[in-house]
Protein backbone atom coordinates (compact mmCIF):
# COMPACT_ATOMS: atom_id res chain seq x y z
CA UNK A 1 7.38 -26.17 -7.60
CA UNK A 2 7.78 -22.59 -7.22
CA UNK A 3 10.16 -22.65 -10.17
CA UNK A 4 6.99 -24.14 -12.29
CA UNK A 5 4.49 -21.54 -10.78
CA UNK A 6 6.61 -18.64 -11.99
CA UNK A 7 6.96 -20.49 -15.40
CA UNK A 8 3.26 -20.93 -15.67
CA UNK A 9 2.39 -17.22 -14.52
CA UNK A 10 4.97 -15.76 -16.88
CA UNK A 11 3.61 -17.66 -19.88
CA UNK A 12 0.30 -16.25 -18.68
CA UNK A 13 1.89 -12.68 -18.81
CA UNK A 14 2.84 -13.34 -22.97
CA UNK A 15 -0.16 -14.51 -23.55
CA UNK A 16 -2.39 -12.09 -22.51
CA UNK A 17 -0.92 -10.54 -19.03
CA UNK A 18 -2.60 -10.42 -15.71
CA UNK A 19 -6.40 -10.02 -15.48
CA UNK A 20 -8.01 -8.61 -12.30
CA UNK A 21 -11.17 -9.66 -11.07
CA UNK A 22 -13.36 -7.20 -8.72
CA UNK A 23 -14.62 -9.68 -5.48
CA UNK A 24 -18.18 -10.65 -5.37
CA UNK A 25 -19.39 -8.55 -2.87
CA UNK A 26 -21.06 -5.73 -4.19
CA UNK A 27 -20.00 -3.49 -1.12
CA UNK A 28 -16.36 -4.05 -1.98
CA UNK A 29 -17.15 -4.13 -5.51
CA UNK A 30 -18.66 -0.53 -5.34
CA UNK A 31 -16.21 0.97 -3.52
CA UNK A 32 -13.21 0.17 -5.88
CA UNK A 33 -15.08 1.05 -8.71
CA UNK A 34 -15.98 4.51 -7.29
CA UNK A 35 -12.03 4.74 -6.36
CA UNK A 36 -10.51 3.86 -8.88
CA UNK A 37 -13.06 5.94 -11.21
CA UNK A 38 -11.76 8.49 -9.97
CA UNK A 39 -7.93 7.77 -9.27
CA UNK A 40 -7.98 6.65 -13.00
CA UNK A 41 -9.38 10.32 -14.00
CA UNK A 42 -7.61 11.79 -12.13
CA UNK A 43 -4.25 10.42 -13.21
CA UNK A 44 -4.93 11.10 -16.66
CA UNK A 45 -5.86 15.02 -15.60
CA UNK A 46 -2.49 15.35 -13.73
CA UNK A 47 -0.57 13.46 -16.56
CA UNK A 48 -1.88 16.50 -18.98
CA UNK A 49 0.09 18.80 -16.98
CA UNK A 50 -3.76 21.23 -16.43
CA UNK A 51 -2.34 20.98 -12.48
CA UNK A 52 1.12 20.89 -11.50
CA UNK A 53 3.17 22.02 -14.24
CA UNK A 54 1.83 25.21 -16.68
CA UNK A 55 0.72 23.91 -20.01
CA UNK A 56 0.26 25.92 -23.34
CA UNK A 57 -3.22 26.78 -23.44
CA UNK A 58 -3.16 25.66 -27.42
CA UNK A 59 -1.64 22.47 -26.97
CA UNK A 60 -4.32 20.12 -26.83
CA UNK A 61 -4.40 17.39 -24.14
CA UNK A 62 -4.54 13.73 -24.49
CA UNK A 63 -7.91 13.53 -23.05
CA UNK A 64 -9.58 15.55 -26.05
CA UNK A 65 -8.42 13.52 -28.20
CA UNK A 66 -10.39 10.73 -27.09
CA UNK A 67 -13.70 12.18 -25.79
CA UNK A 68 -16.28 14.89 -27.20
CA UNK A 69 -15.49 18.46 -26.88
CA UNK A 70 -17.92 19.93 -24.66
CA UNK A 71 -16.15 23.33 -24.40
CA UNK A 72 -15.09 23.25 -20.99
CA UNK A 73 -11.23 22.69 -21.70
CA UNK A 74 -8.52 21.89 -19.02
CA UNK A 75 -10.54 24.02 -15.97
CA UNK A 76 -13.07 21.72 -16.35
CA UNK A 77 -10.92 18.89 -15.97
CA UNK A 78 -8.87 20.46 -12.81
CA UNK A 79 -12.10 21.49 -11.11
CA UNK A 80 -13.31 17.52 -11.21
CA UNK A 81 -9.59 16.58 -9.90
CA UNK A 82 -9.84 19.17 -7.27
CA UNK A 83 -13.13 17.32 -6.64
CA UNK A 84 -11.56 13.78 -6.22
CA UNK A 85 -8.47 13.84 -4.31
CA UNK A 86 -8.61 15.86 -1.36
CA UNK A 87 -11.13 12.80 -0.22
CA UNK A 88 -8.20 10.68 0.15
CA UNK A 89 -5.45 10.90 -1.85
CA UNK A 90 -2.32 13.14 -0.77
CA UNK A 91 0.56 10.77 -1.16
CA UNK A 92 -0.90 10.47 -4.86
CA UNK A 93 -0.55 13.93 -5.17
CA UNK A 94 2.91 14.05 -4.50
CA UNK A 95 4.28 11.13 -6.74
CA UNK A 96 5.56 11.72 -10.25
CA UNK A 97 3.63 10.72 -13.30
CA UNK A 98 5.17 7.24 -14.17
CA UNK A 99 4.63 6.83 -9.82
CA UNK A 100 0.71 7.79 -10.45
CA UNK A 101 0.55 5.44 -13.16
CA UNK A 102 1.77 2.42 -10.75
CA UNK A 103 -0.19 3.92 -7.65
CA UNK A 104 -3.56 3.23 -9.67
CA UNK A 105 -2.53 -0.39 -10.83
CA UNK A 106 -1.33 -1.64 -7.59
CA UNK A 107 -4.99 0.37 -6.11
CA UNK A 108 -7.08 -1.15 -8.18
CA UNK A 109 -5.24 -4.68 -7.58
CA UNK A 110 -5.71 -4.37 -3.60
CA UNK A 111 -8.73 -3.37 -4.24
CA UNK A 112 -9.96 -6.48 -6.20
CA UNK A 113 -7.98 -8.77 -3.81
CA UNK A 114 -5.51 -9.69 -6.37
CA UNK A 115 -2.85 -11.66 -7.19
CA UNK A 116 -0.05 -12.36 -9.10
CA UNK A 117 -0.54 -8.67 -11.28
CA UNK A 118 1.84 -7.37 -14.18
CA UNK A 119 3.30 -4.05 -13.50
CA UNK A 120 5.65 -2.45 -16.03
CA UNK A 121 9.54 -2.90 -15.01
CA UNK A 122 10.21 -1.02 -12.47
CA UNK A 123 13.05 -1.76 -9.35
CA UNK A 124 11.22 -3.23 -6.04
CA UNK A 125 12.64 -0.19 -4.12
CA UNK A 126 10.55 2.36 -6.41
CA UNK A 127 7.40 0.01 -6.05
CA UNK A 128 7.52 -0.19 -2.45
CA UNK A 129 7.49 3.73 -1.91
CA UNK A 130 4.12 3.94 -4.31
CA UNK A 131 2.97 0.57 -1.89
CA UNK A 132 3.15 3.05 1.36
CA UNK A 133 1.58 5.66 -0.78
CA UNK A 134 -1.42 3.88 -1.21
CA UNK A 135 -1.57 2.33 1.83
CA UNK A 136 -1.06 6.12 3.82
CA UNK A 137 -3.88 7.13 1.53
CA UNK A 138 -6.30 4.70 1.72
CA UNK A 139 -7.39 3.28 5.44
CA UNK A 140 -9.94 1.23 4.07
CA UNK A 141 -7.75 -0.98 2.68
CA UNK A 142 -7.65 -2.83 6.22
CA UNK A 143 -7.01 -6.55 5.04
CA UNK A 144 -3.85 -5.97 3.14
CA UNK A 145 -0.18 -5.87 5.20
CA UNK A 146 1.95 -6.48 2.83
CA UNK A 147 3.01 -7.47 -0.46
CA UNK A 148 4.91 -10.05 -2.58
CA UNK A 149 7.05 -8.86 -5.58
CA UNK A 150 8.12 -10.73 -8.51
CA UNK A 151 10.64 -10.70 -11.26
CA UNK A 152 10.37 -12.64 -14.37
CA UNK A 153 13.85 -13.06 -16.03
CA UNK A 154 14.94 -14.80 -19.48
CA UNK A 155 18.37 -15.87 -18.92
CA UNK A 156 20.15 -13.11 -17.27
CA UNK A 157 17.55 -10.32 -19.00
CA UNK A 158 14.90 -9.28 -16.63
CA UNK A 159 11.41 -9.10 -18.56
CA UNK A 160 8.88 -8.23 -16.40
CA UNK A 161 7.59 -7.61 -12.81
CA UNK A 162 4.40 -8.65 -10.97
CA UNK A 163 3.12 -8.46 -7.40
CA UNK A 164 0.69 -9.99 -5.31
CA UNK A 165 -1.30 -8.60 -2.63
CA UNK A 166 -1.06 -10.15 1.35
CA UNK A 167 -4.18 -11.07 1.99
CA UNK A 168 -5.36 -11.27 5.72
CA UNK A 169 -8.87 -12.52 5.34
CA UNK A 170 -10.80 -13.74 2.41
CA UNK A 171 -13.56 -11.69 0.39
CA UNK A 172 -16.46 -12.67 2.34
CA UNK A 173 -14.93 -11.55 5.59
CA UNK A 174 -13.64 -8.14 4.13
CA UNK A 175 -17.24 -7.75 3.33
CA UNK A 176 -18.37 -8.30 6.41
CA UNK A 177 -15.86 -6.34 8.62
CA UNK A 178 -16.57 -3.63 6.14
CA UNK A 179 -20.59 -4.07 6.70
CA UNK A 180 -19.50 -3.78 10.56
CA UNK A 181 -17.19 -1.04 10.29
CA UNK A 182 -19.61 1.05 8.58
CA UNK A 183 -22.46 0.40 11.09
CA UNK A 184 -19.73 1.87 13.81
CA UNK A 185 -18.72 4.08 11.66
CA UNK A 186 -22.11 5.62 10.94
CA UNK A 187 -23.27 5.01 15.04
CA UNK A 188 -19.84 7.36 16.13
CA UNK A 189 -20.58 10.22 13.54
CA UNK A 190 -23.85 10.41 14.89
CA UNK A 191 -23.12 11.36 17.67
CA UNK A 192 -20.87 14.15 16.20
CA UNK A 193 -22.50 17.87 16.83
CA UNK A 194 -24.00 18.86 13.73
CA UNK A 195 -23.71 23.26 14.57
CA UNK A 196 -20.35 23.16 14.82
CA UNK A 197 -17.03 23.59 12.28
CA UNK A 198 -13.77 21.58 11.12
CA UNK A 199 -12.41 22.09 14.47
CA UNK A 200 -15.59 20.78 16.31
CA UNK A 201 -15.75 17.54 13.88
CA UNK A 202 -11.79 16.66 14.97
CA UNK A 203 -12.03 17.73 18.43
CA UNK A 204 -15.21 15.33 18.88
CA UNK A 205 -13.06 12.07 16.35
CA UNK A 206 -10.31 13.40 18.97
CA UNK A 207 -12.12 12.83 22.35
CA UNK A 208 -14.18 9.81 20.88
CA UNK A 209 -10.72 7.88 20.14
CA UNK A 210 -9.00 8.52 23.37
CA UNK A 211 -12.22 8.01 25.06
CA UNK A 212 -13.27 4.42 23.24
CA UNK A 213 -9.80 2.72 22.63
CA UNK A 214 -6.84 1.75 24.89
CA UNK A 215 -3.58 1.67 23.54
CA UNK A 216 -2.28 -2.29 23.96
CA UNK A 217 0.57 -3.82 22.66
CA UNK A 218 -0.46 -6.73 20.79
CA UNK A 219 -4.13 -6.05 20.32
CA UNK A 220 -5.82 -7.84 17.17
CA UNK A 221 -5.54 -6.30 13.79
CA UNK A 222 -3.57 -3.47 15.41
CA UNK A 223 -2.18 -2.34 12.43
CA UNK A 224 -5.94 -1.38 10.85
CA UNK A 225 -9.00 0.49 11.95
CA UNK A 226 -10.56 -2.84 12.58
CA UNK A 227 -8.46 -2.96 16.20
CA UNK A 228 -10.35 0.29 16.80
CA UNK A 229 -13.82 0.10 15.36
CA UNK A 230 -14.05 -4.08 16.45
CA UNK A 231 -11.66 -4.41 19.08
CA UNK A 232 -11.09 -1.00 21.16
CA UNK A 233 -7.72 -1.65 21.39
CA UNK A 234 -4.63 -0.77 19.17
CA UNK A 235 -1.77 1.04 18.64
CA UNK A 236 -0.50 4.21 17.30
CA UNK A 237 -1.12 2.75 13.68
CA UNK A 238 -5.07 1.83 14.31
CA UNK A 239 -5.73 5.30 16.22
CA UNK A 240 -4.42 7.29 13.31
CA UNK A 241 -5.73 5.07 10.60
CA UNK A 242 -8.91 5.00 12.39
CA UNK A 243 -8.52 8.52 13.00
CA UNK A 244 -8.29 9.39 9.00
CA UNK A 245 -11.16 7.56 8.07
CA UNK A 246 -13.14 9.17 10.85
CA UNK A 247 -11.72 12.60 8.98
CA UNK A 248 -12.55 11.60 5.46
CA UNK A 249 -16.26 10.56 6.41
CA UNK A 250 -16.29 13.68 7.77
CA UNK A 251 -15.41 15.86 4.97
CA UNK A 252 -11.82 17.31 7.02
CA UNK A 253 -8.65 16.55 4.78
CA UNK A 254 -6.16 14.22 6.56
CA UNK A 255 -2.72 13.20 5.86
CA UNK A 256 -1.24 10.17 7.31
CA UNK A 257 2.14 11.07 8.52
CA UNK A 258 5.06 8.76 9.86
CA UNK A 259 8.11 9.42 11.97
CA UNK A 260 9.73 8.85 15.17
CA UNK A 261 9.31 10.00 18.92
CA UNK A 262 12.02 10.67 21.57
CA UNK A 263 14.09 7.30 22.15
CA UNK A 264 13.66 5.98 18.41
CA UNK A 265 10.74 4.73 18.11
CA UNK A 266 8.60 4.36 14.94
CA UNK A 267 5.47 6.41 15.13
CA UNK A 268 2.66 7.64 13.33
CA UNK A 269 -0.24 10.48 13.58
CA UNK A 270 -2.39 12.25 11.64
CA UNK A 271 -2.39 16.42 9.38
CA UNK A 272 -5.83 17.77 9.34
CA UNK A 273 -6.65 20.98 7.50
CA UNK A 274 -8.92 23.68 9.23
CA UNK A 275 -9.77 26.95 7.25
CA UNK A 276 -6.74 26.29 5.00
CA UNK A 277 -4.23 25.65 7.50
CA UNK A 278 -2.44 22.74 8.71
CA UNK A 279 -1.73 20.79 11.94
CA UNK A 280 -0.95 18.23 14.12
CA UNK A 281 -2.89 15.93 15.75
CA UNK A 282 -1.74 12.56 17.44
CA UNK A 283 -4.34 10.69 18.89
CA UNK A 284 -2.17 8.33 20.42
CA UNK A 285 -0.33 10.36 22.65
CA UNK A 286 -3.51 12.44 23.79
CA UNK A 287 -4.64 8.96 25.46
CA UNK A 288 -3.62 8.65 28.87
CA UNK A 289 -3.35 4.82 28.74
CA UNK A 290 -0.11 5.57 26.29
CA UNK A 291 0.98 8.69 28.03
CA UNK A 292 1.30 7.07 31.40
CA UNK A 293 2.52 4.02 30.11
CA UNK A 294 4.60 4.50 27.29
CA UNK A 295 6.53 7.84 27.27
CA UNK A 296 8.31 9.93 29.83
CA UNK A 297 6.73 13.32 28.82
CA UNK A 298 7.84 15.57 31.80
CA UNK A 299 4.46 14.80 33.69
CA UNK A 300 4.58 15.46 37.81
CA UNK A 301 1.36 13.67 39.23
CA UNK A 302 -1.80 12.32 37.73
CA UNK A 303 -2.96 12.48 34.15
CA UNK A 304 -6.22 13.56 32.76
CA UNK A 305 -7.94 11.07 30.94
CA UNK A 306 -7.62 13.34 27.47
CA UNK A 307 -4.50 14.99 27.02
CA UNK A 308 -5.22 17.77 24.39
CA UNK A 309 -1.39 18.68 23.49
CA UNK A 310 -1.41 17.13 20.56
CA UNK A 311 -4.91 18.27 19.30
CA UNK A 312 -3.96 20.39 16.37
CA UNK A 313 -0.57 21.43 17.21
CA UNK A 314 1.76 23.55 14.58
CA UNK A 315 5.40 22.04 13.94
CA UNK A 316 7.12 23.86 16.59
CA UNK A 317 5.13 21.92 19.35
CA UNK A 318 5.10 18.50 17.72
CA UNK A 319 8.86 18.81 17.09
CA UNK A 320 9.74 19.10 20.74
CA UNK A 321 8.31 14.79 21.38
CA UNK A 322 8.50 13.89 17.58
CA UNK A 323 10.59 13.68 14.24
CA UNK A 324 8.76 13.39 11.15
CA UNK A 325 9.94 11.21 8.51
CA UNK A 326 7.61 11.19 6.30
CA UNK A 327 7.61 9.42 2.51
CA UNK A 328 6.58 12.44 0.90
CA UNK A 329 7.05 15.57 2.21
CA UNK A 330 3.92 16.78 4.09
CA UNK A 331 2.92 20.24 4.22
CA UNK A 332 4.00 22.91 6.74
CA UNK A 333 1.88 23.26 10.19
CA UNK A 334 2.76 26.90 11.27
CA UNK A 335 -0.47 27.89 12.98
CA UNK A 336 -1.81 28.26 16.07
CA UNK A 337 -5.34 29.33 15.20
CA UNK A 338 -7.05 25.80 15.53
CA UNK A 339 -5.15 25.01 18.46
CA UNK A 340 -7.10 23.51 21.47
CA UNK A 341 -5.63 25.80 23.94
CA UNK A 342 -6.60 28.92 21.77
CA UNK A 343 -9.93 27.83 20.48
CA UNK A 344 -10.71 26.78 24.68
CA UNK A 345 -9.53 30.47 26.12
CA UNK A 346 -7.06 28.81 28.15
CA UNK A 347 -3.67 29.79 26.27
CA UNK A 348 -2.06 32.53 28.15
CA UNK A 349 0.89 34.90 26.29
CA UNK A 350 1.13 36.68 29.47
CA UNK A 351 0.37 36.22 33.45
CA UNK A 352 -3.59 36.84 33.26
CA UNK A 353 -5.45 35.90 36.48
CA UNK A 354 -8.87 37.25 35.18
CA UNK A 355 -8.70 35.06 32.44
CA UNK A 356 -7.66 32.09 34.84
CA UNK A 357 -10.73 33.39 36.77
CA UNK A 358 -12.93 32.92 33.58
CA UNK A 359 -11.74 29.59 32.73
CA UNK A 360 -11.95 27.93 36.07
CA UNK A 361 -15.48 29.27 36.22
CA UNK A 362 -16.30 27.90 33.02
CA UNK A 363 -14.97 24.53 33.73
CA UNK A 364 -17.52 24.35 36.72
CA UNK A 365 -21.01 25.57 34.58
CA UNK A 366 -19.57 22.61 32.12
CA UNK A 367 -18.96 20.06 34.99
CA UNK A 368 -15.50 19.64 33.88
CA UNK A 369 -13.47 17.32 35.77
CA UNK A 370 -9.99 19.39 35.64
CA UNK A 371 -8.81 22.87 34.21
CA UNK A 372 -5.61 22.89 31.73
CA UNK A 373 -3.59 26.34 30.83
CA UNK A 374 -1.07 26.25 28.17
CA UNK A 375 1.81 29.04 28.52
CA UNK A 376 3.31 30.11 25.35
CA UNK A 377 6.60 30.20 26.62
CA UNK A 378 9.07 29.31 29.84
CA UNK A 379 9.15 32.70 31.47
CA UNK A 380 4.70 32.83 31.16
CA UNK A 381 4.66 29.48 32.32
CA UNK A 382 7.10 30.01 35.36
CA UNK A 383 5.16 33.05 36.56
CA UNK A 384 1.85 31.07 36.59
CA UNK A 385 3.16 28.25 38.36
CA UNK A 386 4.66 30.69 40.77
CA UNK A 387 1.25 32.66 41.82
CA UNK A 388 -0.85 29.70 41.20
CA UNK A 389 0.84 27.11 42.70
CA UNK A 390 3.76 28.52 45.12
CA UNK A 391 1.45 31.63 46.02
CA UNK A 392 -1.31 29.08 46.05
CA UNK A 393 -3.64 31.60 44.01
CA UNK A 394 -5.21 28.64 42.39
CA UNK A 395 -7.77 28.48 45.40
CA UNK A 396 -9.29 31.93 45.04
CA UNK A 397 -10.89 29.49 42.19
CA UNK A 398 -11.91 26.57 43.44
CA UNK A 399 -15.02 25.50 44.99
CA UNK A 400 -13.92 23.55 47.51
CA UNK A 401 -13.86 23.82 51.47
CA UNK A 402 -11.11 20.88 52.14
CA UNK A 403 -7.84 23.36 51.42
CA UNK A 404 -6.33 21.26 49.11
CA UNK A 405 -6.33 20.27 45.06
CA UNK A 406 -4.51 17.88 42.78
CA UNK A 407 -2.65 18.86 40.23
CA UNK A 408 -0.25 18.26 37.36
CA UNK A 409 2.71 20.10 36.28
CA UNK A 410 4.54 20.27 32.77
CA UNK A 411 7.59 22.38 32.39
CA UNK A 412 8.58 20.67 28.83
CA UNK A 413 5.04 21.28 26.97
CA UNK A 414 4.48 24.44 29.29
CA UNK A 415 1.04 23.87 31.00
CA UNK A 416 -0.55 22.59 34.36
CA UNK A 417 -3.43 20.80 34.58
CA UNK A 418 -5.95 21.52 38.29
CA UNK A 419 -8.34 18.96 39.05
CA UNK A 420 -12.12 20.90 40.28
């Protein structure tokens, strides 16, 4: 039987090749149109050369031959690309042209719930890095984990490839997980603060995450942003695909980025940019119910509910719990401007009990439940814990009568954490 399937499907390819069919729903069918609009413009943009390679300004491009001048020339094309794909689509960004090229068919196919889809030759290892392109790029794409890919061979001569999507739900419940997800969706952005900046919108998707999903093994669709948005429960793959789709509704570029954390494990968090700069931030781990659980971080005593260390972090932090091992190589996190600690006054560079002063007082007007200071190296971080802790400083801040405080103590990510 599967013989005469293949036989069938390949006489289908010489006939006329693969069609692909957009599902009925007019949600799903909108929303691959749009994408693929502009993946499909895009690709031909970047296939000129007008963006990542310098072109001769009198060589025309393969788009004017086919459409009207209207005297705009290449910058008009590269401002519409520069338009498009910082939405969504970094790991397209970063593929070569003939990689582009497949990245929109097998797009278009997942998004049109496909099956059974001519691609030109190409070996399953190269189609399976363009796969987790699309896939890192597009969280939307929630019903799909996984592929099928197959070769269609006269005699020993291979003669042509085709793939076919894994499905997890039909079209009418894609459309109506979608219509739900966007209903959350829309009821958790507005609740977002509308006077603040980039840093405000991720700190808020941040604290909403941790706040609204527990981190268990085995949770339903835990693999897609439907374990967050339905379920409030996943793992490190629904936080930080729920996490970029959060970002991209918000206007904040993501990346999806993969690696490993100490003892081996397979991981995954999330770039965002802020004011042109780059960092880290890994939902997952700023959860307490994965934190106490899951990894041996250093922690002595209890853990706040929200663990900011990993809210927009630069390389040099994420490095000391994480390796990443990404598919494409991801940009370079290097600053500390966005940082929690340094955006929240409480990052010290030096011994500074004024400051501490200041931030244990603000922590009260706020009715914060504990106070966290991040040292920016051993020798800071030894002297506070010595006067605040050993000297017992810390209660020249407190407002409490009872002559005692819990408290939580770092020494690998440098900080110490006072409940009020």
């Amino acid at each position: 039987m599967k013989k005469l399937l293949a036989f069938l499907c390949l006489l289908s390819v010489f006939a006329g090749g693969c069609s692909v069919t957009l599902p009925d729903s007019p949600a799903v069918q909108e929303q691959a149109g749009e994408i693929m609009e502009s993946l499909a413009e895009a690709a031909e943009v970047i296939s000129d050369g007008s963006v990542l390679e310098e072109t001769d300004a009198s060589e025309p491009s393969e788009a004017s031959d086919d459409s009207e001048d209207t005297g705009e020339g290449d910058a008009s094309a590269s401002d519409a690309l520069a338009e498009m794909l910082p939405e969504y689509a970094y790991h397209y960004t970063r593929l070569s042209e003939e990689e582009q090229a497949l990245y929109v068919d097998i797009l278009e196919a997942l998004s049109a719930c496909a099956s059974d889809v001519h691609i030109d030759l190409v070996e399953e290892e190269a189609f399976d890095k363009v796969f987790q392109c699309v896939m890192n790029d597009h969280p939307e794409i929630f019903y799909v984990d996984g592929y099928t890919f197959i070769k269609y061979t006269k005699g020993e001569e291979i003669t042509g490839n085709a793939f076919s999507g894994s499905y997890l739900y039909d079209r009418e419940e894609i459309a109506q997980r979608n219509e739900q997800i966007e209903k959350k969706v829309t009821e958790i952005l507005d609740g977002m603060p509308t006077d603040g900046g980039d840093y405000e919108k991720v700190k808020y998707i941040y604290e909403y995450l941790v706040a609204n999903t527990e981190y268990v093994r085995g949770a339903d669709d835990n693999q897609n942003i439907c374990s967050v948005f339905l379920g409030g429960e996943s793992v490190c793959q629904g936080y930080a695909k729920a996490a970029q789709y959060l970002f991209r509704k918000s206007d904040i570029y993501s990346v999806f980025v993969s690696g490993k954390v100490d003892g081996g494990e397979d991981h995954v968090w999330n770039l965002v940019r802020i004011n042109g700069a780059y960092y880290h931030v890994d939902i997952t781990w700023g959860d307490a119910s994965y934190v106490a659980g899951e990894a041996d971080n250093g922690f002595d005593g209890k853990l706040p509910q929200i663990n900011y260390e990993y809210l927009c972090v630069p390389d040099s932090q994420i490095c000391r719990t994480h390796t990443i091992d990404s598919i494409v190589p991801i940009p370079a996190c290097d600053s500390m401007e966005a940082n929690y600690y340094v955006k929240e006054g409480a990052y010290f560079t030096e011994p500074d009990m004024e400051k501490v002063a200041a931030l244990f007082e603000k922590a009260y007007e706020d009715g914060t439940a504990y106070v966290t200071l991040k040292c920016a190296d051993p020798e800071v971080y030894a002297e506070m814990e010595r006067c605040l802790i050993e000297q017992q400083q810390v209660f020249r801040y407190l407002q409490t009568s009872d002559g005692t405080v819990a408290y939580t103590t770092n020494e690998g990510q440098l900080h110490l954490s006072f409940w009020l």
